[in-house]
Protein backbone atom coordinates (compact mmCIF):
# COMPACT_ATOMS: atom_id res chain seq x y z
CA UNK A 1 0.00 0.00 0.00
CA UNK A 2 2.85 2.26 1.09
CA UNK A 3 5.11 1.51 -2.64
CA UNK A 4 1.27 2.54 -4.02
CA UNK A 5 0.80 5.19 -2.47
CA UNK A 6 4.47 6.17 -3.46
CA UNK A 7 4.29 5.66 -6.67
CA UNK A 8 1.07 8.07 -7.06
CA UNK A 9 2.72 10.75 -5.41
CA UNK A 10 5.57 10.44 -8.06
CA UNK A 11 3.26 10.27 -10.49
CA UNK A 12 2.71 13.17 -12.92
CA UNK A 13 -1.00 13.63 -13.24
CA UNK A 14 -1.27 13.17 -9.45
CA UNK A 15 1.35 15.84 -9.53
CA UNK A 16 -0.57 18.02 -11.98
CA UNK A 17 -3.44 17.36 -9.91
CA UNK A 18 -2.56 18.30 -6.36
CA UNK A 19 -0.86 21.87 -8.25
CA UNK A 20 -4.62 22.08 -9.57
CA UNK A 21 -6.01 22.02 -6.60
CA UNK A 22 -3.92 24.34 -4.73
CA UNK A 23 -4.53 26.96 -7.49
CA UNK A 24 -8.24 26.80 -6.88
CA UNK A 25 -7.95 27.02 -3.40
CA UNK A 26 -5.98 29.63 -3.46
CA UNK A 27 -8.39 31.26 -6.10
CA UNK A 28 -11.51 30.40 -3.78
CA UNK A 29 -10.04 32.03 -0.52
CA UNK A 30 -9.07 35.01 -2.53
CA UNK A 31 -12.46 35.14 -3.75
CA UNK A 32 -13.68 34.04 -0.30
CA UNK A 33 -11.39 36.85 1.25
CA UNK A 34 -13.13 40.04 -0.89
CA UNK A 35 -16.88 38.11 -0.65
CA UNK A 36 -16.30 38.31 3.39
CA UNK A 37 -14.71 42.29 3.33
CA UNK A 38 -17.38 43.46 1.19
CA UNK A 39 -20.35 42.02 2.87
CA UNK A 40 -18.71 43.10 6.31
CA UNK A 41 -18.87 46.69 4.78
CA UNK A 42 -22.13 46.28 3.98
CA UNK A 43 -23.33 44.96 6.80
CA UNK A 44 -21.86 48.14 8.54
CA UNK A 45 -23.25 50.80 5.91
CA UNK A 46 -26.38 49.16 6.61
CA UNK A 47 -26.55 49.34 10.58
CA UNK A 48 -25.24 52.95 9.88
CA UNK A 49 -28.29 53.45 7.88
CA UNK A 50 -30.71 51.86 10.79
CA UNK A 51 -29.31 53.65 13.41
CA UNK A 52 -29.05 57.21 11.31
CA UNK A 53 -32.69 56.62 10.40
CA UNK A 54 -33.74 55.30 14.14
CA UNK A 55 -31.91 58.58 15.42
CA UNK A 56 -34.00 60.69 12.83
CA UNK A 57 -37.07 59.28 14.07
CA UNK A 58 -37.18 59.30 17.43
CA UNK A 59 -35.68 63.41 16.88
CA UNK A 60 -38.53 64.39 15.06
CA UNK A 61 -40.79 64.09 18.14
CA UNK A 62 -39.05 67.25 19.55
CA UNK A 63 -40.89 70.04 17.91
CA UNK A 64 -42.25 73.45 19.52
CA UNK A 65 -39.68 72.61 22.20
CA UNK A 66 -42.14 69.90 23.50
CA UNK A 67 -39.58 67.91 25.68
CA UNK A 68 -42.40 65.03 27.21
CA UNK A 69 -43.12 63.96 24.02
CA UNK A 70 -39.62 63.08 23.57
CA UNK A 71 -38.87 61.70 26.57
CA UNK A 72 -41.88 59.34 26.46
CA UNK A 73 -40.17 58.23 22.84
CA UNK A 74 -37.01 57.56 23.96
CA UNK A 75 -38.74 55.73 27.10
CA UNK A 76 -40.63 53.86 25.14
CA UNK A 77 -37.76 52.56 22.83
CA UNK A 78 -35.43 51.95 25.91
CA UNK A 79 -38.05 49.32 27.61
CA UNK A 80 -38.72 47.33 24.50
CA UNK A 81 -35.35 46.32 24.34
CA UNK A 82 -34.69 44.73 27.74
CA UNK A 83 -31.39 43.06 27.03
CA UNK A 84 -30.04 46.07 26.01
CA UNK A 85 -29.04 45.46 22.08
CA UNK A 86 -30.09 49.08 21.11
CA UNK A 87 -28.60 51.86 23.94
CA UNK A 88 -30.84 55.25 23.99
CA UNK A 89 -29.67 58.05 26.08
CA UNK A 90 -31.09 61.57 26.38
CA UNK A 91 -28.78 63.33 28.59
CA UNK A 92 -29.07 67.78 29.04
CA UNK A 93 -26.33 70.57 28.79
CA UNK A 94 -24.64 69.20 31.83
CA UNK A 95 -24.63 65.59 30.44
CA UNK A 96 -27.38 64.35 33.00
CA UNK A 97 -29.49 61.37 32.04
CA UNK A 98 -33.23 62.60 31.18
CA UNK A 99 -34.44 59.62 29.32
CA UNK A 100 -32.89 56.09 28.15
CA UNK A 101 -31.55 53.13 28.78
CA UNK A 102 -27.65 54.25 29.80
CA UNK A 103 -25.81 57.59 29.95
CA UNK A 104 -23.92 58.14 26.99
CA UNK A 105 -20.89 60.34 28.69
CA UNK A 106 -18.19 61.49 26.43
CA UNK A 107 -19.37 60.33 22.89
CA UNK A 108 -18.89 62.70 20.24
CA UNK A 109 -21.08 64.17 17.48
CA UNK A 110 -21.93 61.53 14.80
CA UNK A 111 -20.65 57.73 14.73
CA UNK A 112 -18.62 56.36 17.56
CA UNK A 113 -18.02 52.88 18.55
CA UNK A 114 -17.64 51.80 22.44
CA UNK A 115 -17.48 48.80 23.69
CA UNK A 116 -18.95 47.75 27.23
CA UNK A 117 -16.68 49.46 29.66
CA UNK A 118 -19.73 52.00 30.73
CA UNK A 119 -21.59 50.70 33.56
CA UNK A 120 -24.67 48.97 33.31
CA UNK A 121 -23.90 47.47 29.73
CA UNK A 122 -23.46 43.56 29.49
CA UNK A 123 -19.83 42.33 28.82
CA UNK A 124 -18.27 41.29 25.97
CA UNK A 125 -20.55 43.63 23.80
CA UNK A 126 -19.54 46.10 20.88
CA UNK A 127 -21.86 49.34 19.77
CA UNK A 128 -22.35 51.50 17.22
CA UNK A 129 -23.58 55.00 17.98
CA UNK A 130 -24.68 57.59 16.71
CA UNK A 131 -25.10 61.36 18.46
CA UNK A 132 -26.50 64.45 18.02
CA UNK A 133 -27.83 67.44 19.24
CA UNK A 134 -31.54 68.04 19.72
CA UNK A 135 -32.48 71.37 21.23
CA UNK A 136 -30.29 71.70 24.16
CA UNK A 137 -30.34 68.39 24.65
CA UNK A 138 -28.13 65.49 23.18
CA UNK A 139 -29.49 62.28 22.08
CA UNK A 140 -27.68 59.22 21.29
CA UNK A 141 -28.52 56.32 19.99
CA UNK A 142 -26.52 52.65 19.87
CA UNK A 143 -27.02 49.66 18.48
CA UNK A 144 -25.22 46.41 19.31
CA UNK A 145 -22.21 44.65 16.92
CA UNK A 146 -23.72 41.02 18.20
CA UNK A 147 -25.88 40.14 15.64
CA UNK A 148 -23.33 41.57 12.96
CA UNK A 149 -21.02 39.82 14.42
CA UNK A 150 -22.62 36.67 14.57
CA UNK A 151 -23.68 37.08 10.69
CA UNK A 152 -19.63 37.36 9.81
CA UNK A 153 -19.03 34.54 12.19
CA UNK A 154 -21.11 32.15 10.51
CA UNK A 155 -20.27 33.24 7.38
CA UNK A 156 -16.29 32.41 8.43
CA UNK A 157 -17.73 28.90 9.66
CA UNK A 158 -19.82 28.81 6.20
CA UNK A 159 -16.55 29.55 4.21
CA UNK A 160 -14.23 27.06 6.53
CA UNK A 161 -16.05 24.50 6.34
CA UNK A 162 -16.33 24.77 2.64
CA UNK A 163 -12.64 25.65 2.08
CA UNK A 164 -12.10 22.13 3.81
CA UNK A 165 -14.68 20.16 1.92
CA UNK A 166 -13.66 21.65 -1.19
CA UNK A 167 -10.03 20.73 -0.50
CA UNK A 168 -10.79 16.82 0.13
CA UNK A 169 -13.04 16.72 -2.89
CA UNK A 170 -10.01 18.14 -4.50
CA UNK A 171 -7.37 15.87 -3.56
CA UNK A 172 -9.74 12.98 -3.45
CA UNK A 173 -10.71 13.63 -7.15
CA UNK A 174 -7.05 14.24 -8.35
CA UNK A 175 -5.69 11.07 -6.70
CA UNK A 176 -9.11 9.39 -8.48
CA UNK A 177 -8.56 10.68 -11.83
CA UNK A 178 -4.31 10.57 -11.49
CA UNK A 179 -4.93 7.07 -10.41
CA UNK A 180 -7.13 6.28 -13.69
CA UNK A 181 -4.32 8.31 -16.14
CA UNK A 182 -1.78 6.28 -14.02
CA UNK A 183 -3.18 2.80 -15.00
CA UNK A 184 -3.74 3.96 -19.11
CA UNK A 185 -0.04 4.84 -19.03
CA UNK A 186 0.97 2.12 -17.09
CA UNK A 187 -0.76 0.09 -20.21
CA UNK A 188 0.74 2.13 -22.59
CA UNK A 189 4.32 1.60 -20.89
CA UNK A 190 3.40 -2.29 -20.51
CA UNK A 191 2.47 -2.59 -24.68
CA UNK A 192 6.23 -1.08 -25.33
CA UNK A 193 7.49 -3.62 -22.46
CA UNK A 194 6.06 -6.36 -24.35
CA UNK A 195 7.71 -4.82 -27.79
CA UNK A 196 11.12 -4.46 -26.76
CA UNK A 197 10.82 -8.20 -25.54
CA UNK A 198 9.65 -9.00 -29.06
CA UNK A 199 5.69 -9.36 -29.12
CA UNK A 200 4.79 -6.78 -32.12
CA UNK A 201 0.95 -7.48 -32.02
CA UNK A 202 0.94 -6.28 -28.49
CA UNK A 203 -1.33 -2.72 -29.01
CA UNK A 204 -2.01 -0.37 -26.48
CA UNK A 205 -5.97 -0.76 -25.28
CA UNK A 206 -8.25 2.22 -26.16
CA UNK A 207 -11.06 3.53 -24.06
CA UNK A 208 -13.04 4.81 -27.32
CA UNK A 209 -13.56 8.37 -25.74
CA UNK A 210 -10.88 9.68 -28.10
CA UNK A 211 -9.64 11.70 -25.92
CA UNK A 212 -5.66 12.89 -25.70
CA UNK A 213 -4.42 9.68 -24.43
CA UNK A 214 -6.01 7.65 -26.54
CA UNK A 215 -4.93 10.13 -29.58
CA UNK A 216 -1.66 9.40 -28.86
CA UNK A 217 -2.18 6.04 -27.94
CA UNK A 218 -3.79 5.31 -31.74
CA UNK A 219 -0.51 6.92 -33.13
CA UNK A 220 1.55 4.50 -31.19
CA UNK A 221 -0.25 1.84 -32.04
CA UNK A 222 -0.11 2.96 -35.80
CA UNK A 223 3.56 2.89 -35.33
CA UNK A 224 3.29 -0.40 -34.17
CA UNK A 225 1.48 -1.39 -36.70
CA UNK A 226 4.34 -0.01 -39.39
CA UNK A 227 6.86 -1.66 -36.91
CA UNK A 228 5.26 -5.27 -37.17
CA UNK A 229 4.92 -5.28 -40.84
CA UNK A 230 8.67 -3.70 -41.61
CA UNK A 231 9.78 -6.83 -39.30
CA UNK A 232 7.42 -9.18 -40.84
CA UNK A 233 8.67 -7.68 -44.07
CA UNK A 234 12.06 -7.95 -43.64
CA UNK A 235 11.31 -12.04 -42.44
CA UNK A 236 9.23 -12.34 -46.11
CA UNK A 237 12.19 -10.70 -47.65
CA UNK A 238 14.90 -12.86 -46.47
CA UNK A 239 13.06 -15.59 -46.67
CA UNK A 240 12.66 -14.16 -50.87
CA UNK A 241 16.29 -13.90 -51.11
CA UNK A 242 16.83 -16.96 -49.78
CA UNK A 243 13.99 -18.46 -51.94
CA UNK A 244 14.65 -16.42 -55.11
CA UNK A 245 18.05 -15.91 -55.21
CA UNK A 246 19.12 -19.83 -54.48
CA UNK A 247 18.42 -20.80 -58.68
CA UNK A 248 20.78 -18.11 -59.83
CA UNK A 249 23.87 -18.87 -57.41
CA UNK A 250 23.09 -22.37 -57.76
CA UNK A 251 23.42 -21.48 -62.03
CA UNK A 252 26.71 -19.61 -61.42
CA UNK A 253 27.95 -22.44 -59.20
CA UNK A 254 27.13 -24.71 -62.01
CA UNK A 255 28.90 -22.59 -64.78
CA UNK A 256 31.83 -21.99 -62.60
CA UNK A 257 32.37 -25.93 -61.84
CA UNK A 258 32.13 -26.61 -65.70
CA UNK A 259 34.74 -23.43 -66.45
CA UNK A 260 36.87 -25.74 -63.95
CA UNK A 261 36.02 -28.77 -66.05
CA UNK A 262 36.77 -27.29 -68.93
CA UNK A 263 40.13 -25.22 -67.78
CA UNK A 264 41.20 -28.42 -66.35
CA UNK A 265 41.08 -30.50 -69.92
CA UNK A 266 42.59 -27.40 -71.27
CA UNK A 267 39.20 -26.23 -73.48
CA UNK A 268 37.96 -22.70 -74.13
CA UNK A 269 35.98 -21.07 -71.37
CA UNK A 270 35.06 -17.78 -72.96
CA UNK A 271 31.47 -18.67 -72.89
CA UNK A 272 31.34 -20.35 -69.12
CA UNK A 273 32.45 -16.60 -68.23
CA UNK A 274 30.38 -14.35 -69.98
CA UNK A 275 27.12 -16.41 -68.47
CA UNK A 276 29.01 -16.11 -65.18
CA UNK A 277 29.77 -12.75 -65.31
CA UNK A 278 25.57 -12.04 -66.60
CA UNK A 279 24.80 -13.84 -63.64
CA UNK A 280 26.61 -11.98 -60.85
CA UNK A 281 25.53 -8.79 -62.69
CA UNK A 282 21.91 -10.28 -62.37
CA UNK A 283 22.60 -10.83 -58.60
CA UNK A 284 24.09 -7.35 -57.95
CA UNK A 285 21.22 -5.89 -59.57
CA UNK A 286 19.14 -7.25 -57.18
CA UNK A 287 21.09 -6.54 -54.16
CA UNK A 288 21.05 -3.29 -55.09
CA UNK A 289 17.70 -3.04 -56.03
CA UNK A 290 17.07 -3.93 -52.23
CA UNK A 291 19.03 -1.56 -50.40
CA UNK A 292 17.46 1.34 -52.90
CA UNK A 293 14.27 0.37 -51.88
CA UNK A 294 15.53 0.15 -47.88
CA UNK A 295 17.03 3.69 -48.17
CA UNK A 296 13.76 5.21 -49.83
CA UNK A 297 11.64 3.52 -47.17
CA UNK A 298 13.97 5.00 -44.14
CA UNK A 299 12.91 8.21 -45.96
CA UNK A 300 16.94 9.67 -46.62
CA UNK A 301 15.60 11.72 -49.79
CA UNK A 302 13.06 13.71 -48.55
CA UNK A 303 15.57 16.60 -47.77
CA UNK A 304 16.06 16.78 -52.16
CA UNK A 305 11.74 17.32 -52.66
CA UNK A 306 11.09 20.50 -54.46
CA UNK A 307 7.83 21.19 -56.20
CA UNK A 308 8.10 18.84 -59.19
CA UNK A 309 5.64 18.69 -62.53
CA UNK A 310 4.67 15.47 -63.19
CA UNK A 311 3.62 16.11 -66.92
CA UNK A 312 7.34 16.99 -67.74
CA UNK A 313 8.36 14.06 -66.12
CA UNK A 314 5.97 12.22 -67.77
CA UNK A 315 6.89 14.05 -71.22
CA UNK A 316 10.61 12.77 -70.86
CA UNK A 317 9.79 9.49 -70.33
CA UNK A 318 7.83 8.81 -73.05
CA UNK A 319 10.77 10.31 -75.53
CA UNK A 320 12.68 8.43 -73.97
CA UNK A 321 10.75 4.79 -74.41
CA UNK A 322 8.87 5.76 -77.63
CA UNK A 323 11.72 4.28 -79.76
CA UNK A 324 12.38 1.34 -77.15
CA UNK A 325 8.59 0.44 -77.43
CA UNK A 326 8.49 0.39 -81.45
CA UNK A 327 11.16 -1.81 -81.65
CA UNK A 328 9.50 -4.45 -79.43
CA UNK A 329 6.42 -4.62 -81.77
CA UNK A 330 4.85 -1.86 -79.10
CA UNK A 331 3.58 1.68 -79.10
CA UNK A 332 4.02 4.45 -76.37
CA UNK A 333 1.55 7.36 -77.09
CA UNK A 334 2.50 11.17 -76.07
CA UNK A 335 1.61 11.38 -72.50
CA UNK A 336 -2.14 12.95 -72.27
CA UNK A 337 -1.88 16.07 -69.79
CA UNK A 338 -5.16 17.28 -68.35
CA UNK A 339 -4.91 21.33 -67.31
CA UNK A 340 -4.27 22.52 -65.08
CA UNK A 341 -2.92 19.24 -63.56
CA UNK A 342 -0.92 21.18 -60.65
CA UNK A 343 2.70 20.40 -59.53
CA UNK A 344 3.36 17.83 -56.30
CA UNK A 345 6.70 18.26 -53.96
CA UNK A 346 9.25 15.15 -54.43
CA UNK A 347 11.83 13.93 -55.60
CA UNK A 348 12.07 13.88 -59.11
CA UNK A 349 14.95 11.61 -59.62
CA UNK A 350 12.56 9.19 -57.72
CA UNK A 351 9.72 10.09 -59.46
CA UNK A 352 11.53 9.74 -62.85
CA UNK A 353 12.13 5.72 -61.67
CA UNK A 354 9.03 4.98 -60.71
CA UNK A 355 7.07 6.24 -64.15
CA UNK A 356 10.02 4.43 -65.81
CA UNK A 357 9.44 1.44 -64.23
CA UNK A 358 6.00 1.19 -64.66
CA UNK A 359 6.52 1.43 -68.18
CA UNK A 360 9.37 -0.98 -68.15
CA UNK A 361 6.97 -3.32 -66.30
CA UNK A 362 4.26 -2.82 -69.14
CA UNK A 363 7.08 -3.27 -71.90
CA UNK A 364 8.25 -6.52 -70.53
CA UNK A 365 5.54 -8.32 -69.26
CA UNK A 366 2.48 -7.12 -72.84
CA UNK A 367 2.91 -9.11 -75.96
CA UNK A 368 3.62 -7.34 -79.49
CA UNK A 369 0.64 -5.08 -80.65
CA UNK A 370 0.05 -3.42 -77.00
CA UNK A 371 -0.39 -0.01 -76.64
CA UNK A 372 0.43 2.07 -73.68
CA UNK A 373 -0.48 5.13 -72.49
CA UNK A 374 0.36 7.69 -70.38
CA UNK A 375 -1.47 10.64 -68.76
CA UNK A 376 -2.19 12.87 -65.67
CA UNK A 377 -4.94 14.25 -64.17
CA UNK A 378 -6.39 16.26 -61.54
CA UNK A 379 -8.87 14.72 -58.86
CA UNK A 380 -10.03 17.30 -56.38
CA UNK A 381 -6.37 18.05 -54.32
CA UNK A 382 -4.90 15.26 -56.26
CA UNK A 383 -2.74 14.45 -58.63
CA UNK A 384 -2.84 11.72 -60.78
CA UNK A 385 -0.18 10.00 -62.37
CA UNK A 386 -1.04 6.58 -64.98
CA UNK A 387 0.51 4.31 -66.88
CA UNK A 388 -2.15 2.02 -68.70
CA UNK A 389 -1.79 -0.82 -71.18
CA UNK A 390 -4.25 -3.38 -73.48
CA UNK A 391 -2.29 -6.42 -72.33
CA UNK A 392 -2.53 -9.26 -70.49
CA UNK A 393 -3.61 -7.58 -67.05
CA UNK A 394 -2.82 -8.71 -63.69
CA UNK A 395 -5.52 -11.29 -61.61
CA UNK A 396 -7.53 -9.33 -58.87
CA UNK A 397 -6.24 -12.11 -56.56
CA UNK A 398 -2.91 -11.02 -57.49
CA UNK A 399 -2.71 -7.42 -57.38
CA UNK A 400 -1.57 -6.55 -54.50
CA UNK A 401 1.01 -9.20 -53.87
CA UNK A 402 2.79 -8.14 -56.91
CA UNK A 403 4.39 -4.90 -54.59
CA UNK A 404 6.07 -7.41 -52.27
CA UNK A 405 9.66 -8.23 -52.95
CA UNK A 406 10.97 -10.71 -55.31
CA UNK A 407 7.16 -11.40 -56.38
CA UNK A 408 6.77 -12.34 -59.61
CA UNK A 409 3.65 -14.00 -61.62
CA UNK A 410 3.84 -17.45 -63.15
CA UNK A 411 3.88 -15.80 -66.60
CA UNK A 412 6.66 -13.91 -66.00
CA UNK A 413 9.31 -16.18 -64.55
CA UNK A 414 10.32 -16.70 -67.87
CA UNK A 415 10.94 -13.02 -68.88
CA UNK A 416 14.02 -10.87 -67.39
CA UNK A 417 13.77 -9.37 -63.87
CA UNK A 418 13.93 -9.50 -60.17
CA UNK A 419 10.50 -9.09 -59.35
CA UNK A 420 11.51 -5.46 -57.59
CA UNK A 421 10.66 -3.36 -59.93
CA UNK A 422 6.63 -2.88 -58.43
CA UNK A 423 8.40 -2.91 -54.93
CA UNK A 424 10.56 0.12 -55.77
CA UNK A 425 7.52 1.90 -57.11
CA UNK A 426 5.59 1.57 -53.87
CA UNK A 427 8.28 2.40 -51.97
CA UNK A 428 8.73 5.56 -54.20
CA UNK A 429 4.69 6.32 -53.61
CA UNK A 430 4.73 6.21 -49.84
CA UNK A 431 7.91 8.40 -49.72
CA UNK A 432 5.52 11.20 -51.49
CA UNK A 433 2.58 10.24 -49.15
CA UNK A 434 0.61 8.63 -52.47
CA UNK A 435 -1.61 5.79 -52.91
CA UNK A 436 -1.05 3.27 -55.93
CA UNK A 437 -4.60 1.93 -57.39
CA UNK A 438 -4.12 -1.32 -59.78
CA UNK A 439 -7.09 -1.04 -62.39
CA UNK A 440 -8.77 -3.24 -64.53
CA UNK A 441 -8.62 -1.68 -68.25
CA UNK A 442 -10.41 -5.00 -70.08
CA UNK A 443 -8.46 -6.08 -71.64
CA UNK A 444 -5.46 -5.06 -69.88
CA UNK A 445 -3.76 -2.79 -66.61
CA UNK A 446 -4.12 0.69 -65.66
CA UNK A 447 -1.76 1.61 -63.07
CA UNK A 448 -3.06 4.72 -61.26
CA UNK A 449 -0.42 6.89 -58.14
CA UNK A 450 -2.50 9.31 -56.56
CA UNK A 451 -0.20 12.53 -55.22
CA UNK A 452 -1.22 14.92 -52.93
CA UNK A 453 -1.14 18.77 -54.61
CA UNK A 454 1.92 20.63 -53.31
């Protein structure tokens, strides 16, 4: 219970609470402080005005110099208040008591306060007076501070009694809700626990209130997500390599054993070499091919993007291929560009690849007679790049495996390639942040890369 209790106080959000709660407290006896001064004040303005007006009163019964009919007023306001909360004293010139309830001796004109020093008063007691002259007489009139008094005292026991509730609430709530933040990032810091001991489909539970935690707790979990499938990636790819890779060394360890054959019975081995040499070229290629696509993926060229038109790119590749296409039987029409199409920011080296490869791919893989074209578009805030074709196609069932490495269809085992060439173009896409969209053209492919508009 103690290490628990330990580890909340530690705790940030029981931290952030308890700093919470202070600054409302400290807020609510300021405010507390001015409520208390300003009702005090008028709680005095007001006996001021009770006492003024009481005074005013019982004065206006002295008129024509009629003296009884004063007396009898003060009299009669001294014996209705037996226990003495309001004082009334009538004294003469000399300061003799005429009428009242207690000789007012010394008290100046207007408000005074004494407390219960004069004889006759009961202890302990506080008064507010107020004298004046009336004739050539002085009248005075008092009214006890008790009741005031007891008004700001319960108000002080009101407010105490609050400030104290108010402060358990307070720390009760922030040591609830710092306990509840506690556990979701004790979850989240148990999910990366369980990923740095290997378990990548550990994910960080949600509460599905969407609130900050869980914001950031979706963006981990995204990452996670990414994580898993480089690793499981990287397993498929090695697994490739080790798959793909095995007939061609096995080929060039067959063509190097027969060069020994043949350099051992003293025979030419001109052409043992040259298919030796094609196949270590063939291997290199791919190797390389790999670590392009693991460089673009760890996202190294994003410091070269600039805003880039993909209609000139588009423009120099098909100069470039229209030749290379009519001499395979093949036709590469002028790329159509729709206006305006509006320029992306990339890489344009990058970009150049990836429209070359797609066109490569088409070249290779279409028989004699196919035509491909090339265009871009504008789609709302997007850009987008194709390359279609009136060939064979690609199987729905097979469209998206053809981005994974070292993929290749059953067709196309027999052509040249490392089945990287669709890998490198994805990787290329999701460098720019765009989505590649395989499309059925019957007969034939249209590959569609959607860019976001710079």
């Amino acid at each position: 219970m103690t290490a628990t209790w330990t580890r909340l106080l530690r705790s940030t959000p029981f931290r952030l609470a308890l700093t919470f709660a202070f600054l409302f407290m400290l807020a609510f006896i300021l405010s507390g402080a001015i409520v208390y001064q300003m009702m005090s004040a008028d709680l005095a303005e007001q006996l001021d005005d009770t006492i003024k007006e009481t005074y005013s009163v019982i004065a206006a019964t002295y008129a024509d110099n009629d003296l009884k009919e004063l007396v009898e007023t003060v009299q009669s306001h001294s014996i209705r208040s037996a226990r003495k909360e309001q004082l009334f004293s009538l004294t003469d010139a000399a300061g003799n008591r005429i009428a009242g309830n207690f000789t007012a001796a010394g008290l100046p004109d207007g408000f005074s306060m004494f407390g219960a020093e004069m004889p006759g008063l009961p202890p302990d007691t506080e008064y507010r007076a107020y004298s004046g002259p009336v004739g050539a007489n002085s009248l005075t009139i008092a009214f006890s501070l008790s009741e005031t008094e007891e008004l700001e005292t319960i108000m002080l026991m009101s407010f105490g009694w609050a400030t104290l509730i108010i402060t358990g609430l307070a720390v009760t709530g922030g040591a609830l809700l710092a306990a509840r933040v506690q556990r979701r990032l004790d979850g989240i810091a148990a999910t990366m626990v369980d990923v740095s001991h290997g378990r990548l489909d550990t994910r960080i539970p949600l509460t599905g209130k969407d609130d900050d935690i869980d914001i950031v707790s979706t963006q981990v979990n995204a990452a996670l997500d990414r994580l898993s499938a480089l690793v499981e990636g990287m397993k498929q790819v090695s697994a490739d390599i080790a798959h793909d890779l095995k007939t061609p060394l096995n080929r060039l360890q067959m063509i190097l054993e027969s060069a020994a054959d043949k350099a051992a019975r003293a025979q030419n081995v001109s052409d043992e070499l040259a298919d030796a040499r094609s196949e270590g070229h063939q291997i290199n290629e791919t190797f390389d091919a790999l670590l392009r696509i693991a460089q673009i993926e760890a996202g190294a060229r994003k410091a070269r993007f600039t805003d880039v038109d993909l209609g000139d790119i588009l423009q120099t590749i098909a100069e470039i291929y229209t030749d290379v296409a009519e001499d395979d039987g093949k036709s590469l029409s002028p790329p159509r560009l729709e206006e305006p199409a509006g320029r992306i920011h990339g890489d344009r080296e990058l970009l150049t690849q990836m429209v070359a490869n797609l066109v490569e791919n088409a070249l290779r893989h279409c028989p004699p007679g196919t035509a491909i074209e090339l265009a871009v578009t504008r789609q709302d805030d997007r850009v987008l790049a194709s390359v279609a074709d009136n060939g064979p196609g690609i199987p729905a069932d097979e469209r998206e495996k053809v981005f994974q490495r070292l993929y290749r269809l059953d067709h196309s085992r027999s052509t040249p390639g490392s089945g990287l060439g669709l890998s490198l173009v994805r990787a290329i896409a999701d460098l720019h942040g765009a989505t590649i969209t395989l499309e059925d053209c019957k007969p034939g492919l249209a590959v569609v890369v959607s860019f976001p508009l710079a």
